[in-house]
N, C-alpha and C. Protein backbone atom coordinates (compact mmCIF):
# COMPACT_ATOMS: atom_id res chain seq x y z
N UNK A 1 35.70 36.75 -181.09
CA UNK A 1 35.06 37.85 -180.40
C UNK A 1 34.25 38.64 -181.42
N UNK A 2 33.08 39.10 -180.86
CA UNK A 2 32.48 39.62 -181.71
C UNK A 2 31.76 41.08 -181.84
N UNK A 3 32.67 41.53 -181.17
CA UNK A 3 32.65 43.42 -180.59
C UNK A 3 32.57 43.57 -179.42
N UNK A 4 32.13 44.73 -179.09
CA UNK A 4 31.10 44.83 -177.48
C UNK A 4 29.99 45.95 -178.06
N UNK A 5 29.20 45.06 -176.44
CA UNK A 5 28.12 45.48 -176.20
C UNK A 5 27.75 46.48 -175.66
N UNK A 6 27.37 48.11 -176.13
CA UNK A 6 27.16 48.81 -175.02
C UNK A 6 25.61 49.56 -174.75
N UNK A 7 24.84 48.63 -173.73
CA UNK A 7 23.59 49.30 -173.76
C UNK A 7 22.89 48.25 -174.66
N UNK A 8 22.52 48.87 -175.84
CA UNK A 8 21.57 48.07 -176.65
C UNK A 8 22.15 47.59 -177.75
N UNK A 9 23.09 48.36 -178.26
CA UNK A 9 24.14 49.11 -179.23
C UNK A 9 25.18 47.90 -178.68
N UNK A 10 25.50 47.27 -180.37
CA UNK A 10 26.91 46.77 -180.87
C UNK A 10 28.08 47.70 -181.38
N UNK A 11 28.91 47.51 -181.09
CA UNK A 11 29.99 48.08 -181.42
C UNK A 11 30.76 47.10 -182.30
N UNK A 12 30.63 47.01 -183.97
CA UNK A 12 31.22 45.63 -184.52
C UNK A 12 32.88 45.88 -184.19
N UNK A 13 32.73 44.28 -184.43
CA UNK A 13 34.59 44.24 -184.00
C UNK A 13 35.46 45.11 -185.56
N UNK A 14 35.08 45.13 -186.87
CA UNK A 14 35.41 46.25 -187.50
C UNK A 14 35.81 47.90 -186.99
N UNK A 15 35.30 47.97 -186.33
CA UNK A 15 35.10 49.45 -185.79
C UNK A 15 36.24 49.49 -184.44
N UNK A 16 36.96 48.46 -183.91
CA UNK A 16 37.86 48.09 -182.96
C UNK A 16 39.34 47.72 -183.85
N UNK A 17 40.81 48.18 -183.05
CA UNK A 17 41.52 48.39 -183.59
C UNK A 17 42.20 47.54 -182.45
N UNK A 18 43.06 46.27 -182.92
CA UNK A 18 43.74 45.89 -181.70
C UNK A 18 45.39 45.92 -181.79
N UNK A 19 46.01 46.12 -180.83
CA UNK A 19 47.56 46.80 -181.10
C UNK A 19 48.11 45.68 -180.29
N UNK A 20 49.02 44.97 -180.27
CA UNK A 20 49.54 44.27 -179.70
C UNK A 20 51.09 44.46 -179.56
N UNK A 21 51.59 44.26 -178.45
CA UNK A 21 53.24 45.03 -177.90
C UNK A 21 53.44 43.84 -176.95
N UNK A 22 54.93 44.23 -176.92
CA UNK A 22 55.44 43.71 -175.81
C UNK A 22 55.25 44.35 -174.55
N UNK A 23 54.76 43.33 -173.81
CA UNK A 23 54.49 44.52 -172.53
C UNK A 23 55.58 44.97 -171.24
N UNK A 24 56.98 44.52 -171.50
CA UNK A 24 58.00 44.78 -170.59
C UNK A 24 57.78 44.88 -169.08
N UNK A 25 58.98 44.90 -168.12
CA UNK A 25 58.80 45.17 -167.15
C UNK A 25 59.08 43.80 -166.72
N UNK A 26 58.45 42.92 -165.37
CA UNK A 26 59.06 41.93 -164.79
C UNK A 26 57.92 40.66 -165.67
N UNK A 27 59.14 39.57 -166.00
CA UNK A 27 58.30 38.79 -166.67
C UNK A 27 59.82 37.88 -167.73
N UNK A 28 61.07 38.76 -167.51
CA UNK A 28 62.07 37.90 -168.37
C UNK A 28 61.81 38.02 -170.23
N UNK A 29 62.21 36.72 -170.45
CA UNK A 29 62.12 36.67 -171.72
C UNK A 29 60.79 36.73 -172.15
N UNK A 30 60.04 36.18 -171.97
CA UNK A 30 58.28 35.76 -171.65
C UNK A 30 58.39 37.67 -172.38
N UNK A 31 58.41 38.21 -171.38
CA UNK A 31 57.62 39.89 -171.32
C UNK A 31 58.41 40.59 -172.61
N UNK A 32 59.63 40.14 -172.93
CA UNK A 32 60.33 40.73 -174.00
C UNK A 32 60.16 40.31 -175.40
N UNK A 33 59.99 39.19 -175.32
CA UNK A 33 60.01 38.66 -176.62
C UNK A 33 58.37 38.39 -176.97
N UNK A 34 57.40 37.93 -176.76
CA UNK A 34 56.16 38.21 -176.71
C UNK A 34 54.91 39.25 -176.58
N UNK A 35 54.49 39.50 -177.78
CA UNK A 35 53.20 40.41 -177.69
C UNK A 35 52.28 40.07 -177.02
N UNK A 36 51.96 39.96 -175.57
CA UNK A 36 50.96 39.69 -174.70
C UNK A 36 50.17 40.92 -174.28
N UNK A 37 50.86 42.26 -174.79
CA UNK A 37 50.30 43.72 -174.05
C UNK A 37 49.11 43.64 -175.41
N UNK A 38 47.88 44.27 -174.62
CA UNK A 38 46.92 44.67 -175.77
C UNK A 38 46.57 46.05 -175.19
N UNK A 39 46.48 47.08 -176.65
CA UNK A 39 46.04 48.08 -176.70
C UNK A 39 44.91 48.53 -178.02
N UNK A 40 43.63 48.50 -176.71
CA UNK A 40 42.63 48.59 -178.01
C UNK A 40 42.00 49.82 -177.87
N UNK A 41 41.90 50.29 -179.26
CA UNK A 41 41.25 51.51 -179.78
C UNK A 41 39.77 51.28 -180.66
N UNK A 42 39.28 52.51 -179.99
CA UNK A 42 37.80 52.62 -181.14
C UNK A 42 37.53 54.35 -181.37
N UNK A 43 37.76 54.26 -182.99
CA UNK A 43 37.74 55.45 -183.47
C UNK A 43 35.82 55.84 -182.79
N UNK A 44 35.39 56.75 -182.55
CA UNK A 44 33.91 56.80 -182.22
C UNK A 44 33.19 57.12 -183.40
N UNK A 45 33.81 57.76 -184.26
CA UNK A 45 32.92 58.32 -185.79
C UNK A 45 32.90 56.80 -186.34
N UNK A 46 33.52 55.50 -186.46
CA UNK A 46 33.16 54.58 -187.09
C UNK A 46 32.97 53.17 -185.75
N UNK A 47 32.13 53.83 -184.92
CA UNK A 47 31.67 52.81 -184.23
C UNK A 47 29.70 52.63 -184.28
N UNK A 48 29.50 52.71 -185.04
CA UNK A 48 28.34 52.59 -186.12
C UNK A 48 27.06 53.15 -184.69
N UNK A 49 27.88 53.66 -183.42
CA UNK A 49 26.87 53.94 -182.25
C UNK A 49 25.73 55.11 -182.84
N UNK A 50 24.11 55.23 -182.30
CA UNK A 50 23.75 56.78 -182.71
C UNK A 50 24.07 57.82 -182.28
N UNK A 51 24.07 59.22 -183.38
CA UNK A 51 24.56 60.13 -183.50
C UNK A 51 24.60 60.97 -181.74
N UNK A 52 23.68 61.22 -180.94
CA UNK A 52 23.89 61.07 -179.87
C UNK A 52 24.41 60.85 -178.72
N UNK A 53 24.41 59.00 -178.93
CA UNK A 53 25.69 58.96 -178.13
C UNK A 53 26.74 58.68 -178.43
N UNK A 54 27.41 58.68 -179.60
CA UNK A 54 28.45 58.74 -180.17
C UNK A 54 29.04 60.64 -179.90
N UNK A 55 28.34 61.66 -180.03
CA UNK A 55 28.62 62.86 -179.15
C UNK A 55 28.43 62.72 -177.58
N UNK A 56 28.10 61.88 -177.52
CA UNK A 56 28.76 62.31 -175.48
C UNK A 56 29.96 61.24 -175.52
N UNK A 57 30.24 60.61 -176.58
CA UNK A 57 31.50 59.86 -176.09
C UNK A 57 32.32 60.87 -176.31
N UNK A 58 32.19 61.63 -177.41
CA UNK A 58 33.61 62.12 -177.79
C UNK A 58 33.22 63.97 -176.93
N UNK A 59 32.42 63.92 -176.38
CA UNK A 59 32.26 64.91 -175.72
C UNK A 59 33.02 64.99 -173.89
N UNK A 60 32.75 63.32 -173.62
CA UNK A 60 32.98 63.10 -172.31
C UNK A 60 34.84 62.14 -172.82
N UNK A 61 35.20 61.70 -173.80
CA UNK A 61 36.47 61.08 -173.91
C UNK A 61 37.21 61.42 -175.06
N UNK A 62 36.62 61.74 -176.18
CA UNK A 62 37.32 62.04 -177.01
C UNK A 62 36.86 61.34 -178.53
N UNK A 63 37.28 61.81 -179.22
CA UNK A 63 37.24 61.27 -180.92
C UNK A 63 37.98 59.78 -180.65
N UNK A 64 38.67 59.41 -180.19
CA UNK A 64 39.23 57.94 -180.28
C UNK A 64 39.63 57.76 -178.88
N UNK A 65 39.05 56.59 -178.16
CA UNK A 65 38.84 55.81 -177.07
C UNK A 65 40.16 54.82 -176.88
N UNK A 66 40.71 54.91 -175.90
CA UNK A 66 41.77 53.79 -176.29
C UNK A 66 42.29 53.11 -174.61
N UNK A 67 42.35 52.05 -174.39
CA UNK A 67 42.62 51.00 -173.42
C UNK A 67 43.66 50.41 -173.28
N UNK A 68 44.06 49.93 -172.51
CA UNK A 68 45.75 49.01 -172.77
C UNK A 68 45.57 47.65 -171.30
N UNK A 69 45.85 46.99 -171.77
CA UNK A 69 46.02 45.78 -170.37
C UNK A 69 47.59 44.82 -171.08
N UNK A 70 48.09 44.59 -169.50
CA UNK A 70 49.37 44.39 -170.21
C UNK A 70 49.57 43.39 -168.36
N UNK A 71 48.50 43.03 -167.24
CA UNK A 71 48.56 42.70 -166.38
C UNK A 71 49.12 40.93 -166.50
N UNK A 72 48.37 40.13 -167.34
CA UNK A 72 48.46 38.93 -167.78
C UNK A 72 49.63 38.86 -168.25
N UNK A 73 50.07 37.17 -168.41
CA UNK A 73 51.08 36.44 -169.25
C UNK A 73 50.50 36.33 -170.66
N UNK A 74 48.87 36.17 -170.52
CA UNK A 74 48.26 35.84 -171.46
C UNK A 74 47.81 36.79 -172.69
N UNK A 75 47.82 36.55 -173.80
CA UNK A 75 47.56 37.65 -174.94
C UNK A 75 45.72 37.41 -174.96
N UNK A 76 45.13 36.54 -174.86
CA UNK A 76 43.61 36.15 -174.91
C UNK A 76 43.45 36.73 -173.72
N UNK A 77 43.65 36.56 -172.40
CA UNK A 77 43.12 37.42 -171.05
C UNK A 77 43.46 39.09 -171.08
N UNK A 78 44.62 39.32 -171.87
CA UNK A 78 44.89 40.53 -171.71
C UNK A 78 43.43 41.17 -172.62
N UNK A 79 43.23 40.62 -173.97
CA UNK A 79 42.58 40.73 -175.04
C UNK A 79 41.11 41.05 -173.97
N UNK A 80 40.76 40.24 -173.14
CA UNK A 80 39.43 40.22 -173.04
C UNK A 80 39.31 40.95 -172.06
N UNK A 81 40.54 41.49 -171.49
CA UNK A 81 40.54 42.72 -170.08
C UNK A 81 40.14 44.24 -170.77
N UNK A 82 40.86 44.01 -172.00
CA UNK A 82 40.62 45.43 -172.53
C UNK A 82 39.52 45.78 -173.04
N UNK A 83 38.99 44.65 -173.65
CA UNK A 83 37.59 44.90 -174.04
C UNK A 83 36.61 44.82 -172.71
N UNK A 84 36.27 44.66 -171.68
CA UNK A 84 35.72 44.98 -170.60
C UNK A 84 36.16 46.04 -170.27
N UNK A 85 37.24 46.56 -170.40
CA UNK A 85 37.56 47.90 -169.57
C UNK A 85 37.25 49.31 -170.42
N UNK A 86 36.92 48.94 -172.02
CA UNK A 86 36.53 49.50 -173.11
C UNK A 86 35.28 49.75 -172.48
N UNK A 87 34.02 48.46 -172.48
CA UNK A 87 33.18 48.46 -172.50
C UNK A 87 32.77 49.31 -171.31
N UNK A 88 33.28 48.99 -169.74
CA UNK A 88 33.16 49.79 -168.69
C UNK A 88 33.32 51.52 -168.97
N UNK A 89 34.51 52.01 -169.51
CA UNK A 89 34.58 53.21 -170.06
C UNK A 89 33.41 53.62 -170.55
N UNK A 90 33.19 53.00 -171.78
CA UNK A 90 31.66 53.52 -172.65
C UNK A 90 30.46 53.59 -171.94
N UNK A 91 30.47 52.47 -171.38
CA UNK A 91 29.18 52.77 -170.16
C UNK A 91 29.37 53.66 -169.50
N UNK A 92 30.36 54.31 -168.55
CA UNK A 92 30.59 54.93 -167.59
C UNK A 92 30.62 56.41 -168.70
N UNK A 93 30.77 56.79 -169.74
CA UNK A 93 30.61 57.95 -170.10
C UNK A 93 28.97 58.05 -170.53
N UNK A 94 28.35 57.14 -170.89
CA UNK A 94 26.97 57.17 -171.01
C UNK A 94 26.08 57.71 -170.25
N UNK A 95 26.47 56.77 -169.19
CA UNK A 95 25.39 56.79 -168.06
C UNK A 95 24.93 58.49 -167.61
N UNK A 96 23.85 58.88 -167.59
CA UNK A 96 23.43 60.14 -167.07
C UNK A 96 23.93 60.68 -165.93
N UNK A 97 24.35 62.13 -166.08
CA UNK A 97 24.75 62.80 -165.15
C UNK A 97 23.79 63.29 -163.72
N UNK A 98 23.87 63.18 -162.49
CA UNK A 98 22.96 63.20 -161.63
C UNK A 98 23.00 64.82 -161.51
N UNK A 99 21.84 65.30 -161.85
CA UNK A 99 21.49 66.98 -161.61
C UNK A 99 21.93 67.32 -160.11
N UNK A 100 22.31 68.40 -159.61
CA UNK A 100 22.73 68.62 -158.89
C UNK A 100 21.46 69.40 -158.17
N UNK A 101 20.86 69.10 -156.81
CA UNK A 101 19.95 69.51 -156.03
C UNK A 101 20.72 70.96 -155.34
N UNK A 102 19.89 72.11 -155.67
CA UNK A 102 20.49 73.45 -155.06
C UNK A 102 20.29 73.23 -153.79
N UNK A 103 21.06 73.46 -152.79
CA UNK A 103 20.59 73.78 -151.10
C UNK A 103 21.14 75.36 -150.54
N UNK A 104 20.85 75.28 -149.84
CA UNK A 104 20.47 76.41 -148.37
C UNK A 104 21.92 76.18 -148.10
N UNK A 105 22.86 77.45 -147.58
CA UNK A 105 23.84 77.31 -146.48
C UNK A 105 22.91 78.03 -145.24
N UNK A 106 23.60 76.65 -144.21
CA UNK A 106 22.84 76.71 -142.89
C UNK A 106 22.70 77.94 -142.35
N UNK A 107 22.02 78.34 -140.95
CA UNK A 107 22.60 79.93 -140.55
C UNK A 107 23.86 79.61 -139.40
N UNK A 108 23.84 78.32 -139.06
CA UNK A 108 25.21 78.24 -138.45
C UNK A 108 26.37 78.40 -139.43
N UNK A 109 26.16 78.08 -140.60
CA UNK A 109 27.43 78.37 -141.50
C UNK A 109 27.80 79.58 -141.77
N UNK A 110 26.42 80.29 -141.94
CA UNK A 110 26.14 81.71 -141.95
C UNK A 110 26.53 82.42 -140.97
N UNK A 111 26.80 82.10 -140.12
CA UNK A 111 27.23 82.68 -138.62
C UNK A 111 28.86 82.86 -138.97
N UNK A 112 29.68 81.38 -139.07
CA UNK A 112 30.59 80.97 -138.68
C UNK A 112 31.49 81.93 -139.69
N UNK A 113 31.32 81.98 -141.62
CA UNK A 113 31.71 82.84 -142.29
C UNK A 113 31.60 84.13 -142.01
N UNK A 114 30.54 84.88 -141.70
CA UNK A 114 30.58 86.39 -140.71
C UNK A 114 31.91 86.53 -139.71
N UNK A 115 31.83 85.80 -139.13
CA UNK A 115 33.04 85.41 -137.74
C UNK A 115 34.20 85.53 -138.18
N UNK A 116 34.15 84.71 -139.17
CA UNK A 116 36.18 84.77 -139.62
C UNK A 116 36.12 86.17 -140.62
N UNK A 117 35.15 86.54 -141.12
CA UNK A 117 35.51 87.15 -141.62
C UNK A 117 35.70 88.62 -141.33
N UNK A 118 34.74 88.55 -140.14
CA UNK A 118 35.00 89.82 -139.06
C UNK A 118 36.89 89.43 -138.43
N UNK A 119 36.90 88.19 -137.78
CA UNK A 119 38.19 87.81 -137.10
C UNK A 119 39.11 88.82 -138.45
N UNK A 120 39.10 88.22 -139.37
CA UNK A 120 40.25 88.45 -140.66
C UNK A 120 40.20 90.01 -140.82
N UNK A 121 39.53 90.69 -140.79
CA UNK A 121 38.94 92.12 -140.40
C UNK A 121 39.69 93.28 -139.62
N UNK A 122 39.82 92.34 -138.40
CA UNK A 122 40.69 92.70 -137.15
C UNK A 122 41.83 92.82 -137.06
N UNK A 123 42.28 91.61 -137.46
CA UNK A 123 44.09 91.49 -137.81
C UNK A 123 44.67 91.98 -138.49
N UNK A 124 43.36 92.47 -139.95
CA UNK A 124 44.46 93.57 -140.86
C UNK A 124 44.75 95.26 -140.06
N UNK A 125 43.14 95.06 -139.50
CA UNK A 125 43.67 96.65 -138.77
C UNK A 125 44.17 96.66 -137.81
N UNK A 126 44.34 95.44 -137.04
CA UNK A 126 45.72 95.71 -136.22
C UNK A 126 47.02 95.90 -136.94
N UNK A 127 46.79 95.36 -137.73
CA UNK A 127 48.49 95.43 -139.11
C UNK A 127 48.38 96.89 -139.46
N UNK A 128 47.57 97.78 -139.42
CA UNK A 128 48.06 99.17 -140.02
C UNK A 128 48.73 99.71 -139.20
N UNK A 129 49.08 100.99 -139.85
CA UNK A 129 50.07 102.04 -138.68
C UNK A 129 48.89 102.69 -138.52
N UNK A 130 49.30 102.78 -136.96
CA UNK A 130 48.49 103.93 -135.71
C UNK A 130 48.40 105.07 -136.20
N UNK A 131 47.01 105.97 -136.38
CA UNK A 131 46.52 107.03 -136.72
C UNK A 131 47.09 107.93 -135.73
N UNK A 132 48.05 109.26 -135.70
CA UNK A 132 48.60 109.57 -134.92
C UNK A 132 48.46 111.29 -134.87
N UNK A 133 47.14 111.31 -135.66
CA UNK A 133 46.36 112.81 -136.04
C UNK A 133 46.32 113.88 -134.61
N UNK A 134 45.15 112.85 -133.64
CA UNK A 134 44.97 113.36 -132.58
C UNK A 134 45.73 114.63 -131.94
């Protein structure tokens, strides 16, 4: 394997940290005695990305990125789940945020908030004690 790809930008496999565990749970001896769990990390200050977007990673995830797949029997499928799910992450913090279009509240909405809030209005001054001046 030879890193991932994100965008245009390599991420060398240097700059990737792979952890390997037992991944427990149902699976017997297989799941106990075997490192098939992968947990991969990428510090972002030495993922050679530009300065840029290497700040919206660690702006949108953090100084160190980290994944785990532990679904497989397999240590190579687990291996190559995490690095897709790495890669999906990094993309998915990349990708541009959609500006948010200001709108109008309707005048039926405008209506409807007046209403309750007259209703809510009512009920407290029915809740007071009776003015008994007269």
């Amino acid at each position: 394997m030879d890193g991932i790809r994100v965008g245009d930008h390599l991420i060398p496999e240097s700059a990737l940290e792979e952890i390997f565990e037992t991944s427990g749970g149902p699976g017997g001896q297989h799941a106990n005695r075997n490192e098939t769990s992968v947990r991969l990390r990428l510090t972002v200050s030495e993922s050679g990305l530009p300065s840029h977007l290497a700040s919206t990673i660690v702006t949108k995830l953090g100084p160190v990125v980290e994944v785990t797949s532990s679904e497989s029997r397999s240590q190579f499928r687990n291996r190559s789940m995490a690095r897709r799910r790495m890669k999906e992450q990094l993309e998915q913090a990349l990708k541009p945020e959609r500006t948010r279009k200001p709108t109008r509240p309707t005048r039926s909405s405008q209506r409807r908030r007046v209403e309750s809030k007259k209703a809510r209005s009512e009920t407290k001054r029915l809740r007071r004690r009776p003015n008994i001046d007269d």
